[in-house]
C-alpha atoms as a PDB file:
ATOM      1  CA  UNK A   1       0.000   0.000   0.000  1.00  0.00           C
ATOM      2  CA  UNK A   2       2.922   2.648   0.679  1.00  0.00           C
ATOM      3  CA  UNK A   3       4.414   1.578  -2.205  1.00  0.00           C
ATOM      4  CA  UNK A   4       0.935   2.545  -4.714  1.00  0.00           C
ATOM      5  CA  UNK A   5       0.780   5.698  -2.627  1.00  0.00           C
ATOM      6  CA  UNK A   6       4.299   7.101  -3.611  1.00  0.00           C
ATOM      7  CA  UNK A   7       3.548   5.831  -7.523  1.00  0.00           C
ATOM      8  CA  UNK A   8       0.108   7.665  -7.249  1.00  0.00           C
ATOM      9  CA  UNK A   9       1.523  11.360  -7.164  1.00  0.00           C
ATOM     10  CA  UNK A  10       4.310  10.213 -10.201  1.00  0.00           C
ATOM     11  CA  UNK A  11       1.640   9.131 -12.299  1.00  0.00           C
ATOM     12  CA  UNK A  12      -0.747  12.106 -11.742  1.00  0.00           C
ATOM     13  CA  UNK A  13       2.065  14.845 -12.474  1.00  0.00           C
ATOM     14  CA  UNK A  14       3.424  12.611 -15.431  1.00  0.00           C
ATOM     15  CA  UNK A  15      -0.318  13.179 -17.481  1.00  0.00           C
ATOM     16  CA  UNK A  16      -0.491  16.885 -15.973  1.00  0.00           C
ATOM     17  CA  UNK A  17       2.919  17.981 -16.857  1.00  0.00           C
ATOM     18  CA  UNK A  18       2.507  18.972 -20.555  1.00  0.00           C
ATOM     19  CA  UNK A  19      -0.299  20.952 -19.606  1.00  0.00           C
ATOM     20  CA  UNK A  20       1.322  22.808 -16.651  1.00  0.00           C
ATOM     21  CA  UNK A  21       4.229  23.162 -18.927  1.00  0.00           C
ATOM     22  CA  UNK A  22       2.300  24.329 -21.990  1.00  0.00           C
ATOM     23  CA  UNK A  23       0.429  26.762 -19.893  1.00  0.00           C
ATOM     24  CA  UNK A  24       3.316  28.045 -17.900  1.00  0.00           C
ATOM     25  CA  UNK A  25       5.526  28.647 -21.448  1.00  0.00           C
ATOM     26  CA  UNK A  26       2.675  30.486 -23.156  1.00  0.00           C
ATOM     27  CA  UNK A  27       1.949  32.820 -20.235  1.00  0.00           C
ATOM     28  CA  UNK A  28       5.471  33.728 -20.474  1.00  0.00           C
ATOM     29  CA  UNK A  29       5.466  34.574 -23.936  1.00  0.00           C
ATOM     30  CA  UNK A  30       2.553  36.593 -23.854  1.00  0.00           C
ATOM     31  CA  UNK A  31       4.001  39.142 -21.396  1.00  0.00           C
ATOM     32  CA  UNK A  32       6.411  39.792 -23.700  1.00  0.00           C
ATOM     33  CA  UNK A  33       4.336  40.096 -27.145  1.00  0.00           C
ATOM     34  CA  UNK A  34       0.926  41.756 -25.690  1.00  0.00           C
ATOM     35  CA  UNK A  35       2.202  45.282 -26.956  1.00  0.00           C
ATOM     36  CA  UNK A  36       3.006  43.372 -30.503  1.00  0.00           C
ATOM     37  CA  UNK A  37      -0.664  41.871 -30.532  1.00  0.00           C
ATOM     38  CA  UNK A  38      -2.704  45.115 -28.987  1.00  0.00           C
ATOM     39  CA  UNK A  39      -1.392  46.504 -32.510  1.00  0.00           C
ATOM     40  CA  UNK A  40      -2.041  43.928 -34.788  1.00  0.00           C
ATOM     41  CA  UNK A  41      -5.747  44.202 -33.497  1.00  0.00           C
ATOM     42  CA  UNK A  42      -5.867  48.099 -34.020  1.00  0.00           C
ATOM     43  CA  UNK A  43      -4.559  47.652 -37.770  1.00  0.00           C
ATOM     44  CA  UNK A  44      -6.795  44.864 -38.418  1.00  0.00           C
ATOM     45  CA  UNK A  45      -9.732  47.301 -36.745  1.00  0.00           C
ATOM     46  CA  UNK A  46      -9.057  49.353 -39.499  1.00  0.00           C
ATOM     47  CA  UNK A  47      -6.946  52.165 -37.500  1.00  0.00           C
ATOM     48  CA  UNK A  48      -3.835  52.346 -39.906  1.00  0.00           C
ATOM     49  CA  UNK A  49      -0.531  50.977 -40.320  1.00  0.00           C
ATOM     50  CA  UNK A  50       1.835  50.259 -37.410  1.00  0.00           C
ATOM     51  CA  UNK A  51       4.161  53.201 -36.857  1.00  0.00           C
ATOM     52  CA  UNK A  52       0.303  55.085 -37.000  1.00  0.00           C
ATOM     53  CA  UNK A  53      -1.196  52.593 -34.238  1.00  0.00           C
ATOM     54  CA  UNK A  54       1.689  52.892 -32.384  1.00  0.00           C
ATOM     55  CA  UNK A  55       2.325  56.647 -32.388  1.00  0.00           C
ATOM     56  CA  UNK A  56      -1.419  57.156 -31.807  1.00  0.00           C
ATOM     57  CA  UNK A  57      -1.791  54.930 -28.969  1.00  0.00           C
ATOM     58  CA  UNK A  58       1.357  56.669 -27.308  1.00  0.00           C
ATOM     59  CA  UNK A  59      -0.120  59.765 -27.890  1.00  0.00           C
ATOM     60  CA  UNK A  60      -3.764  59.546 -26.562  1.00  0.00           C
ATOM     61  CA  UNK A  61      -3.548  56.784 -23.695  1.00  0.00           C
ATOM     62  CA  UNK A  62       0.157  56.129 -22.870  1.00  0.00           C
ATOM     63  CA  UNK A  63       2.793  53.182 -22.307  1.00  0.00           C
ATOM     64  CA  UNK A  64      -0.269  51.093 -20.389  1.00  0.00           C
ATOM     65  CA  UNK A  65      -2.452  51.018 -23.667  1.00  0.00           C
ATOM     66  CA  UNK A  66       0.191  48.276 -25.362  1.00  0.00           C
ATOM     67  CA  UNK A  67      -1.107  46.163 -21.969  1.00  0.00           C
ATOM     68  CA  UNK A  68      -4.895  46.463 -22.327  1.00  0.00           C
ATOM     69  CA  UNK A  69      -6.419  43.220 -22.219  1.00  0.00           C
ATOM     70  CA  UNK A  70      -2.979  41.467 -20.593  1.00  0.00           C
ATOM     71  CA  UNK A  71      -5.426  39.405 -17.453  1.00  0.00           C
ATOM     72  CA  UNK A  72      -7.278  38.239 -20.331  1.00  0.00           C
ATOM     73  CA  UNK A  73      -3.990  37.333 -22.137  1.00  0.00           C
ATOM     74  CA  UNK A  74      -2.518  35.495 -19.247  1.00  0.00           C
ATOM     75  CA  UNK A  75      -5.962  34.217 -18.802  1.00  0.00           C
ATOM     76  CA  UNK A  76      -6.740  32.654 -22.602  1.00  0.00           C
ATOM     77  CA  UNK A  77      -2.632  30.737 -22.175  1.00  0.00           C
ATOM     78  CA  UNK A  78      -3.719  29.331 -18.864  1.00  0.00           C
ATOM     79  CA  UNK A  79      -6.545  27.494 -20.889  1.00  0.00           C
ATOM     80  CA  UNK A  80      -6.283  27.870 -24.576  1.00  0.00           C
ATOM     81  CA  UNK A  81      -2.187  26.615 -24.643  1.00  0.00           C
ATOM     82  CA  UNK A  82      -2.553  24.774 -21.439  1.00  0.00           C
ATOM     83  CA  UNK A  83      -5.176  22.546 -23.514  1.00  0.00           C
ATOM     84  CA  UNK A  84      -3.639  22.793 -26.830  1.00  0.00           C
ATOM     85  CA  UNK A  85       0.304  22.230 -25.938  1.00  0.00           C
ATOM     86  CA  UNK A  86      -0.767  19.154 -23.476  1.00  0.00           C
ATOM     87  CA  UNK A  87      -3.422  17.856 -25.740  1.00  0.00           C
ATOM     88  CA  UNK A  88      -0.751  17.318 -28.889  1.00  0.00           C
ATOM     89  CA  UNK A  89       1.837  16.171 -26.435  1.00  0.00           C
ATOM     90  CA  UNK A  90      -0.771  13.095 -24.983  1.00  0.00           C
ATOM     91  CA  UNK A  91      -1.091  12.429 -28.987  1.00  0.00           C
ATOM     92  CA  UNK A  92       1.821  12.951 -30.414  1.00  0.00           C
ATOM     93  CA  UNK A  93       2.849  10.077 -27.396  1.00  0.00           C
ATOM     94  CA  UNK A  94      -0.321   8.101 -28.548  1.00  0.00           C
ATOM     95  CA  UNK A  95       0.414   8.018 -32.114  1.00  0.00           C
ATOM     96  CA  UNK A  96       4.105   7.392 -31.920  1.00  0.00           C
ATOM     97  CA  UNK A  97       3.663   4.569 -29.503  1.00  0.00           C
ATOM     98  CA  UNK A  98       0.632   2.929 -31.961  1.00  0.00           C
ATOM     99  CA  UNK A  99       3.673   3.235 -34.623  1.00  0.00           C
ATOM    100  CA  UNK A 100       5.954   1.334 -33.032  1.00  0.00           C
ATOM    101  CA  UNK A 101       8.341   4.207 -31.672  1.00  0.00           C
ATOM    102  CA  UNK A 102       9.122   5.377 -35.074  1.00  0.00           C
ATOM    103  CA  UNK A 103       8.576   8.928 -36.480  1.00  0.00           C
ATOM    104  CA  UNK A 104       5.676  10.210 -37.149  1.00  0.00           C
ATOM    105  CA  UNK A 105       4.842  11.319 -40.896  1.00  0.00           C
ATOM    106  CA  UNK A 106       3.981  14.817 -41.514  1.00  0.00           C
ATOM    107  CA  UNK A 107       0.028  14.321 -42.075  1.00  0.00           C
ATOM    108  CA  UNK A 108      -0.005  12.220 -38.613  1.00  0.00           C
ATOM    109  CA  UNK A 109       0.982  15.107 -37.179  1.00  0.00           C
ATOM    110  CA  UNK A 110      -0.802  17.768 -38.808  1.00  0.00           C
ATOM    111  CA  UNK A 111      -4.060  15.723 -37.340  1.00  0.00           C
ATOM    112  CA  UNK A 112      -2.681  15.521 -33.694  1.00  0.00           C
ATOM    113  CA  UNK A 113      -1.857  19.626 -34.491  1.00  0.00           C
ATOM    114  CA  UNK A 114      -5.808  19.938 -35.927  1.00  0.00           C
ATOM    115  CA  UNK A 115      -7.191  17.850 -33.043  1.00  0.00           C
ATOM    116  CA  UNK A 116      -5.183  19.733 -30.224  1.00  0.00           C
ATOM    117  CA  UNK A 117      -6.023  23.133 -31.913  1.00  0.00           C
ATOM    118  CA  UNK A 118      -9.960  22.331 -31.785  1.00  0.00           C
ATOM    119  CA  UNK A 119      -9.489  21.085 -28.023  1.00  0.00           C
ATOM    120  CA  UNK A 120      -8.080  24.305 -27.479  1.00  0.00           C
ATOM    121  CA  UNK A 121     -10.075  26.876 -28.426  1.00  0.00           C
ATOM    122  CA  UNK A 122     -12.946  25.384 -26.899  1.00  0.00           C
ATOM    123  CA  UNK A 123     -11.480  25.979 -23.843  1.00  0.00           C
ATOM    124  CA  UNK A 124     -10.093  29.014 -24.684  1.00  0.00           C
ATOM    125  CA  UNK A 125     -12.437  30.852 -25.937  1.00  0.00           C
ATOM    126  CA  UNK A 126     -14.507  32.393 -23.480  1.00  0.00           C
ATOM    127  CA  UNK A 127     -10.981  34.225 -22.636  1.00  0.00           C
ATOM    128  CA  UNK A 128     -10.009  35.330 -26.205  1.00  0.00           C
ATOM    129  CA  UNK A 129     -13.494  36.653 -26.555  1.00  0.00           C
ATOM    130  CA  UNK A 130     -12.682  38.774 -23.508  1.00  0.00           C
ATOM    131  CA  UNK A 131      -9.163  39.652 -24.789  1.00  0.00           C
ATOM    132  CA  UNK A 132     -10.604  41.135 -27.726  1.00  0.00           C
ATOM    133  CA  UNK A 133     -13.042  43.331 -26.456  1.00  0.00           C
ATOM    134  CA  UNK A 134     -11.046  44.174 -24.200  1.00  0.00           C
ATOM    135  CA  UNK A 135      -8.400  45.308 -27.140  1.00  0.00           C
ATOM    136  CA  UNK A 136     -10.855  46.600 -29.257  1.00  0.00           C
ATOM    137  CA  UNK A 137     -13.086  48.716 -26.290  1.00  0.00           C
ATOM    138  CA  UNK A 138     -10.671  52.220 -26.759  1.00  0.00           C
ATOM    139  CA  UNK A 139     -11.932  52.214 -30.849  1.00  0.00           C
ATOM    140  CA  UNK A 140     -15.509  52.416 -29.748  1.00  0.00           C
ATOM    141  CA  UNK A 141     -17.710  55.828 -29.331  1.00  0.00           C
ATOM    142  CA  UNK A 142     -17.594  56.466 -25.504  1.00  0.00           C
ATOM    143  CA  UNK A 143     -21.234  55.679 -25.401  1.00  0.00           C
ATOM    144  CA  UNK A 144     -20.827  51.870 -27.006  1.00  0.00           C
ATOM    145  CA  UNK A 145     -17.484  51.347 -25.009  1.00  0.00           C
ATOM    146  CA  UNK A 146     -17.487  47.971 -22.494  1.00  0.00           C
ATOM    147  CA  UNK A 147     -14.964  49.219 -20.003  1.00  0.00           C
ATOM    148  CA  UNK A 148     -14.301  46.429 -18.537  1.00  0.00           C
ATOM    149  CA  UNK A 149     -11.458  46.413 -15.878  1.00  0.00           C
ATOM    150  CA  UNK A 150     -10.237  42.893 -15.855  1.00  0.00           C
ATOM    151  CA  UNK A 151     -10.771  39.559 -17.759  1.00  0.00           C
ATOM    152  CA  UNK A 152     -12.905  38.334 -14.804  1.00  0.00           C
ATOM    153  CA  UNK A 153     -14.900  41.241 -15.032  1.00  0.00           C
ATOM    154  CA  UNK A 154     -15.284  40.695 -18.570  1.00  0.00           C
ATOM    155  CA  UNK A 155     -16.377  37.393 -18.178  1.00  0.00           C
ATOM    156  CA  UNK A 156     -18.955  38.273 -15.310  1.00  0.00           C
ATOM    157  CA  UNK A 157     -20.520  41.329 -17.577  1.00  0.00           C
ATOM    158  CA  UNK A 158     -21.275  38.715 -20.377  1.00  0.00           C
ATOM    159  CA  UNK A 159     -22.388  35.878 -18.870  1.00  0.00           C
ATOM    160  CA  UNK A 160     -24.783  38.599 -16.871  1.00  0.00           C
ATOM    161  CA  UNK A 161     -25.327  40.544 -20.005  1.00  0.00           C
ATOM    162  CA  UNK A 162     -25.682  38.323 -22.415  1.00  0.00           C
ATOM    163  CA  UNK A 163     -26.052  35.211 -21.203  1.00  0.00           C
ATOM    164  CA  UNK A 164     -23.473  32.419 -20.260  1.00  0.00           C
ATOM    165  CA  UNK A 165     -23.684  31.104 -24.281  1.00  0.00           C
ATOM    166  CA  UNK A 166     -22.472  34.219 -25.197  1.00  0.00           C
ATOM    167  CA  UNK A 167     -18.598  33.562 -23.545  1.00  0.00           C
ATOM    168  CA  UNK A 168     -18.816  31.367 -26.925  1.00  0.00           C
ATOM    169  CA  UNK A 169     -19.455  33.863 -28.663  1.00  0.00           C
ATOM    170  CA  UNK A 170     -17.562  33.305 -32.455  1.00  0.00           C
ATOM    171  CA  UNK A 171     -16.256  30.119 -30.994  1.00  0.00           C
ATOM    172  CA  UNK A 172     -16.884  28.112 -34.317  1.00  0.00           C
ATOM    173  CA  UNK A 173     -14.220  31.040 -36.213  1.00  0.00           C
ATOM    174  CA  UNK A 174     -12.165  30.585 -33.446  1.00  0.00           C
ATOM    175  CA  UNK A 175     -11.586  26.731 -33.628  1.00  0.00           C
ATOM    176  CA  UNK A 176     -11.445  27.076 -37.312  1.00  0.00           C
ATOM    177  CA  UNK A 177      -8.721  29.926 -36.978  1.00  0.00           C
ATOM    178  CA  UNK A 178      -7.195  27.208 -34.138  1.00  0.00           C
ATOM    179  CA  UNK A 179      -7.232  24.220 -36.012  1.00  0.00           C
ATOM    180  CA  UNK A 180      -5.296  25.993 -38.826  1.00  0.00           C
ATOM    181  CA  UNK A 181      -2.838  27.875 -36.441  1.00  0.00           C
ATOM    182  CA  UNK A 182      -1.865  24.363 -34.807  1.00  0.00           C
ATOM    183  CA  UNK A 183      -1.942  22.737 -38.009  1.00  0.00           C
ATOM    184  CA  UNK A 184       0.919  24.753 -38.984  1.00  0.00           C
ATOM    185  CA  UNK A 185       2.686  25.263 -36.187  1.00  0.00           C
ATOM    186  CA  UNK A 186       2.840  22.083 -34.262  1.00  0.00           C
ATOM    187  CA  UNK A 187       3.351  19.551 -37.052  1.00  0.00           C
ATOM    188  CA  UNK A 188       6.043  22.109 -38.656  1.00  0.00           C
ATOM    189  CA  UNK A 189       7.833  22.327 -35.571  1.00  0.00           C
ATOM    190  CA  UNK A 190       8.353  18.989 -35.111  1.00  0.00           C
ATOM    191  CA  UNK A 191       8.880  18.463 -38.656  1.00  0.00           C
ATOM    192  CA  UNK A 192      11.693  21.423 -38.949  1.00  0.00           C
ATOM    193  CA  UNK A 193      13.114  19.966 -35.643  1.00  0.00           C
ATOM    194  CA  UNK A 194      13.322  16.724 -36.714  1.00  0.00           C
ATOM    195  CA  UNK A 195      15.250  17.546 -40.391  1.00  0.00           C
ATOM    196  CA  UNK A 196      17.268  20.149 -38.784  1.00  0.00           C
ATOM    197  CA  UNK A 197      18.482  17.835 -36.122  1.00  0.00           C
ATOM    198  CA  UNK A 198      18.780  14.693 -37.844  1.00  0.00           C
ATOM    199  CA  UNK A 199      19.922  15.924 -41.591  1.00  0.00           C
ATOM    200  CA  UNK A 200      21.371  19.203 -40.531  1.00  0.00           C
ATOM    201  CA  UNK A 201      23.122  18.335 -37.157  1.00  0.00           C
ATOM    202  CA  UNK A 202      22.167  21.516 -35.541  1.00  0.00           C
ATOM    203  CA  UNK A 203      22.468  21.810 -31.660  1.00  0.00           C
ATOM    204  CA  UNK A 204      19.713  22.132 -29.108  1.00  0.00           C
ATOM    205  CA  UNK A 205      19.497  26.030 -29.314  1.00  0.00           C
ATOM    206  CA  UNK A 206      19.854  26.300 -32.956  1.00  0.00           C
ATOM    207  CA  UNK A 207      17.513  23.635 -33.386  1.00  0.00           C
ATOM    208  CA  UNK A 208      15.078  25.425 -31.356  1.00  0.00           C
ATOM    209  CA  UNK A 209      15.162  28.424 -32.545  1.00  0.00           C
ATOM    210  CA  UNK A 210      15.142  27.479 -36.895  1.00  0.00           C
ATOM    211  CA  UNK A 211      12.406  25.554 -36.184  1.00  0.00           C
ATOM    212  CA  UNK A 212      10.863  27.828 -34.146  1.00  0.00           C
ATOM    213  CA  UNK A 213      10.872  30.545 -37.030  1.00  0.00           C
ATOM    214  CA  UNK A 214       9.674  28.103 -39.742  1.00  0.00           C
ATOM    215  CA  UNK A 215       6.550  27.096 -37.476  1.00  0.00           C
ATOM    216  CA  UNK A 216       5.589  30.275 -36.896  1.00  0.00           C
ATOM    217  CA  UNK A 217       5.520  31.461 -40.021  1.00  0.00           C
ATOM    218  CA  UNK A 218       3.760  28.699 -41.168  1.00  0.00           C
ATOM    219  CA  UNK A 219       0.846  29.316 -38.399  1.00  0.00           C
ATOM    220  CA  UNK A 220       0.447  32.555 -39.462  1.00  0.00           C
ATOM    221  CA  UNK A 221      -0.344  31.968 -43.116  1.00  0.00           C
ATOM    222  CA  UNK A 222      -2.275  29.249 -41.969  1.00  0.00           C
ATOM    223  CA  UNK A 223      -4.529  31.087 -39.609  1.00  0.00           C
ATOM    224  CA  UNK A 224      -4.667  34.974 -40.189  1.00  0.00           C
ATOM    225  CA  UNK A 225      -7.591  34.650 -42.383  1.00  0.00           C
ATOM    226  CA  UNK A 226      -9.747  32.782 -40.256  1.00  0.00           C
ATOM    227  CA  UNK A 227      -8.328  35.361 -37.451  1.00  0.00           C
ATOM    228  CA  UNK A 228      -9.308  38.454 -39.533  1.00  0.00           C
ATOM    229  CA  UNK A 229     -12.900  37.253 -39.475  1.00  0.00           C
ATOM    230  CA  UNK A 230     -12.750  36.044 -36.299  1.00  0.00           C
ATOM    231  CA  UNK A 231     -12.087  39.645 -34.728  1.00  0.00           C
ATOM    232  CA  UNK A 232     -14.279  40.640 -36.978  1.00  0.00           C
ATOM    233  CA  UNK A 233     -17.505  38.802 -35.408  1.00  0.00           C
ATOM    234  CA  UNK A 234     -15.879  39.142 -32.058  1.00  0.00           C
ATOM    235  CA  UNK A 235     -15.828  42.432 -31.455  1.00  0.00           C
ATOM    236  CA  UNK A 236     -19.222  43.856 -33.632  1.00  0.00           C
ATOM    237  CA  UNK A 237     -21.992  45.651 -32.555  1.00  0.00           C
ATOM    238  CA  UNK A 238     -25.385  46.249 -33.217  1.00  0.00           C
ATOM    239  CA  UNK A 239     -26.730  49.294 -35.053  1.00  0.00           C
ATOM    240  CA  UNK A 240     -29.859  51.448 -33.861  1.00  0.00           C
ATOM    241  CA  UNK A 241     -32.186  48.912 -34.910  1.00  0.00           C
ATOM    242  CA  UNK A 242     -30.734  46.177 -33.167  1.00  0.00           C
ATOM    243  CA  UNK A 243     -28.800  44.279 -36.114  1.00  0.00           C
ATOM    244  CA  UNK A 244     -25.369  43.147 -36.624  1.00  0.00           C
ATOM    245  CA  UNK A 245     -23.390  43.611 -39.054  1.00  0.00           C
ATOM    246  CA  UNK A 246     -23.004  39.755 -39.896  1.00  0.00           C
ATOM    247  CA  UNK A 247     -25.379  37.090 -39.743  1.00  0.00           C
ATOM    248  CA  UNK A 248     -22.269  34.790 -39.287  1.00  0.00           C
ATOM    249  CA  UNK A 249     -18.885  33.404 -39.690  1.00  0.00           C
ATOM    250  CA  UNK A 250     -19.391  32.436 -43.486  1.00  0.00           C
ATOM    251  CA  UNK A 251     -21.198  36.124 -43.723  1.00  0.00           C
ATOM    252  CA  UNK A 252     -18.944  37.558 -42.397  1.00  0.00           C
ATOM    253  CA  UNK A 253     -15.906  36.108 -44.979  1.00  0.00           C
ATOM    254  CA  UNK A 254     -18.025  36.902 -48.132  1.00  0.00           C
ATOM    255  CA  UNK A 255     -18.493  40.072 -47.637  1.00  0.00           C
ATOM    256  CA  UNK A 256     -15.268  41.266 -47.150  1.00  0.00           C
ATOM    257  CA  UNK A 257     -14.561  38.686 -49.776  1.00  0.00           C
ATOM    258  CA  UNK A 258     -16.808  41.164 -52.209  1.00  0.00           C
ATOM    259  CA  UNK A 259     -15.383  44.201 -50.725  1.00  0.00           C
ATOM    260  CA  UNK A 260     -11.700  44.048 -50.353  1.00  0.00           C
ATOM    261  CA  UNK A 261     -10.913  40.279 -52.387  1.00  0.00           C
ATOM    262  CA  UNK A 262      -8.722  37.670 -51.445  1.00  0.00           C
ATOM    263  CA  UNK A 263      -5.788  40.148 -49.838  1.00  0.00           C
ATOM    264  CA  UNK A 264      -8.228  41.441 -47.718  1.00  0.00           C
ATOM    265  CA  UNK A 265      -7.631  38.637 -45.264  1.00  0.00           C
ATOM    266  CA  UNK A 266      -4.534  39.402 -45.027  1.00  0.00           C
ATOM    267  CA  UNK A 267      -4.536  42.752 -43.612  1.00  0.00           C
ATOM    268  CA  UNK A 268      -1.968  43.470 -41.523  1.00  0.00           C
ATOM    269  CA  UNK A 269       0.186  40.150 -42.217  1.00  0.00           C
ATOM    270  CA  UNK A 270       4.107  41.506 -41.555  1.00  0.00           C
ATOM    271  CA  UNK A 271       2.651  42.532 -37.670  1.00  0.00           C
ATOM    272  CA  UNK A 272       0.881  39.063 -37.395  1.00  0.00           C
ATOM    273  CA  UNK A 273       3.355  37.521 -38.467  1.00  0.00           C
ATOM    274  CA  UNK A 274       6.127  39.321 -36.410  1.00  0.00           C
ATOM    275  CA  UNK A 275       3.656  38.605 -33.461  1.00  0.00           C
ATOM    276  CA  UNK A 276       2.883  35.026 -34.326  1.00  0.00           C
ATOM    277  CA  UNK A 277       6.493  33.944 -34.719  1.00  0.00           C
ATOM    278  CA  UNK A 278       8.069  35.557 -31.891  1.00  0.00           C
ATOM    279  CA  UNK A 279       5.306  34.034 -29.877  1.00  0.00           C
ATOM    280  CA  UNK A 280       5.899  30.908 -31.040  1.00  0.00           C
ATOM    281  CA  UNK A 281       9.846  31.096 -30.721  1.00  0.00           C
ATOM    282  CA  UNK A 282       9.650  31.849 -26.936  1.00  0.00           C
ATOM    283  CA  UNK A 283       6.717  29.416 -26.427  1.00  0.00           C
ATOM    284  CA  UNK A 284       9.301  26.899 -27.326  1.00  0.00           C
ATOM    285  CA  UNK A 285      12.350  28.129 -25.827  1.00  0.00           C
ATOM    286  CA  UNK A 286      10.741  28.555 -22.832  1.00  0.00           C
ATOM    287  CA  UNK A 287       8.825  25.214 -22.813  1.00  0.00           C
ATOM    288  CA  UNK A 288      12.557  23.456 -23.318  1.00  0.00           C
ATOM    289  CA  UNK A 289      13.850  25.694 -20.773  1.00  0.00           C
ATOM    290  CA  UNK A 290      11.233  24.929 -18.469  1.00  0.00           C
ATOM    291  CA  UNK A 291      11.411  20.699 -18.681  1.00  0.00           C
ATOM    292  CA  UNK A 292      15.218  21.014 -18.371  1.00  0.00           C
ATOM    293  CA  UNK A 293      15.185  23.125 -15.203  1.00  0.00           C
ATOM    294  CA  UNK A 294      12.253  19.886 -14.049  1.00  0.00           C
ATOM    295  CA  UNK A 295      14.496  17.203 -14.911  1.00  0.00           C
ATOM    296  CA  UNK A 296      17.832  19.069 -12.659  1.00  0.00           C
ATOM    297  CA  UNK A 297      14.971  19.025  -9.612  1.00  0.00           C
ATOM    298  CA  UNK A 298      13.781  15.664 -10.843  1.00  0.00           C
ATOM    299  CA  UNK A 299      10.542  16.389 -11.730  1.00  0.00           C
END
């Protein structure tokens, strides 16, 4: 009996760690890019380019407008990575043990990267709904502005507001825009990792790193359309008579299809994709950094 009670706790932290350690690296990284993201959700509001954004924001509300929305930041990594980075982990382990130990092809793990996306943004998304209103509530006429002082508060004010449905509010864009993020991030990371490791004979850091910037690139031209329209449905508003802008997702994607074409989804693409890849890198460095400092404490 003293001998199941000291495997119990082993076992338990074992299926918990890639969350705690998914969570705990994307937090990280999200202090350090929320100024990065605050702007590429002005420009894709329609507000101008980047040096405008930024000199704007400096200019009317000050260093602490780059942080708007940061609780809900923190908030959306503590569940949307937390669920995404563990879930791929538990099937990247499934898959390669159902394979015999061996390598996983690249469409294996573009479904484990699909699969953990769509876990994640269900969880997530009550958070990311609040991050971008939350980013989004200084554009508004003072009369239609939120002001909402913290994610929680967020959170409280729709689920009291709107109803507790609402926190879900553009969920199906956001798994869509998930699904395709992970897609291209997860299964090119490992995939980059793998060649540069095996064929190149890089080291740990540049390893790390090269496959860090071809996996976020590749999750950003993956996902920023499905983003675009995501913020889009996110953050609208009724008009006098009570109607929204789009019906839907799919709505939502034609007409700006119609209005703007094919580029339009693009808006703003060098700033997503300097935020997305960055991200990305440091998710990663920190995640390694993270399980190495475990294993010197044994954990």
């Amino acid at each position: 009996m003293a001998e199941e009670k000291k495997v119990a706790p082993i076992g338990v932290w074992t299926a918990v760690k890639p969350f705690v350690n998914g969570g705990a690296s994307g937090m990280l990284a999200t202090c350090v890019i929320q100024p990065i993201d605050m702007i590429k959700v002005r420009i894709q509001l329609g507000q101008g380019s980047a040096a405008s954004v930024t000199k704007n924001m400096l200019k009317n509300d000050g260093i602490g407008a780059f942080y708007k929305g940061l609780s809900a930041g923190l908030l959306r990594q503590a569940t949307y990575t937390t669920a995404r980075l563990g879930s791929f982990k538990m099937l990247t382990a499934k898959a390669i043990e159902a394979n015999d130990g061996k390598p996983l092809p690249l469409y294996q793990k573009a479904l484990c990267g699909l699969t953990a996306g769509a876990i994640g943004a269900c969880v997530g998304s009550p958070a990311d709904l609040a991050l971008i209103r939350m980013q989004a509530d200084n554009t508004l006429p003072l009369a239609q502005r939120r002001n909402y002082t913290n994610a929680f508060h967020a959170l409280y004010r729709i689920s009291a507001d709107e109803g507790v449905l609402a926190l879900w509010k553009g969920c199906g864009p956001t798994v869509v825009r998930a699904m395709a993020l992970n897609m291209g991030m997860l299964a090119s990371y490992d995939q980059s990792a793998e060649y540069m490791r095996d064929n190149l004979g890089l080291g740990e850091t540049s390893t790390v790193v090269g496959a860090s910037a071809v996996s976020g690139f590749c999750a950003a031209a993956c996902s920023l359309p499905f983003d675009f329209v995501k913020t889009q449905i996110q953050k609208m508003q009724p008009d006098a008579q009570g109607k929204y802008p789009y019906t839907g997702s799919l709505d939502c994607a034609m007409q700006t299809l119609k209005s703007g074409g094919p580029l339009k989804f693009y808006t703003g693409f060098p700033v997503y994709c300097v935020r997305i890849a960055p991200h990305v890198m440091m998710t990663w460095i920190f995640l390694n950094q993270i399980t190495k400092f475990q294993k010197t404490i044994g954990l």
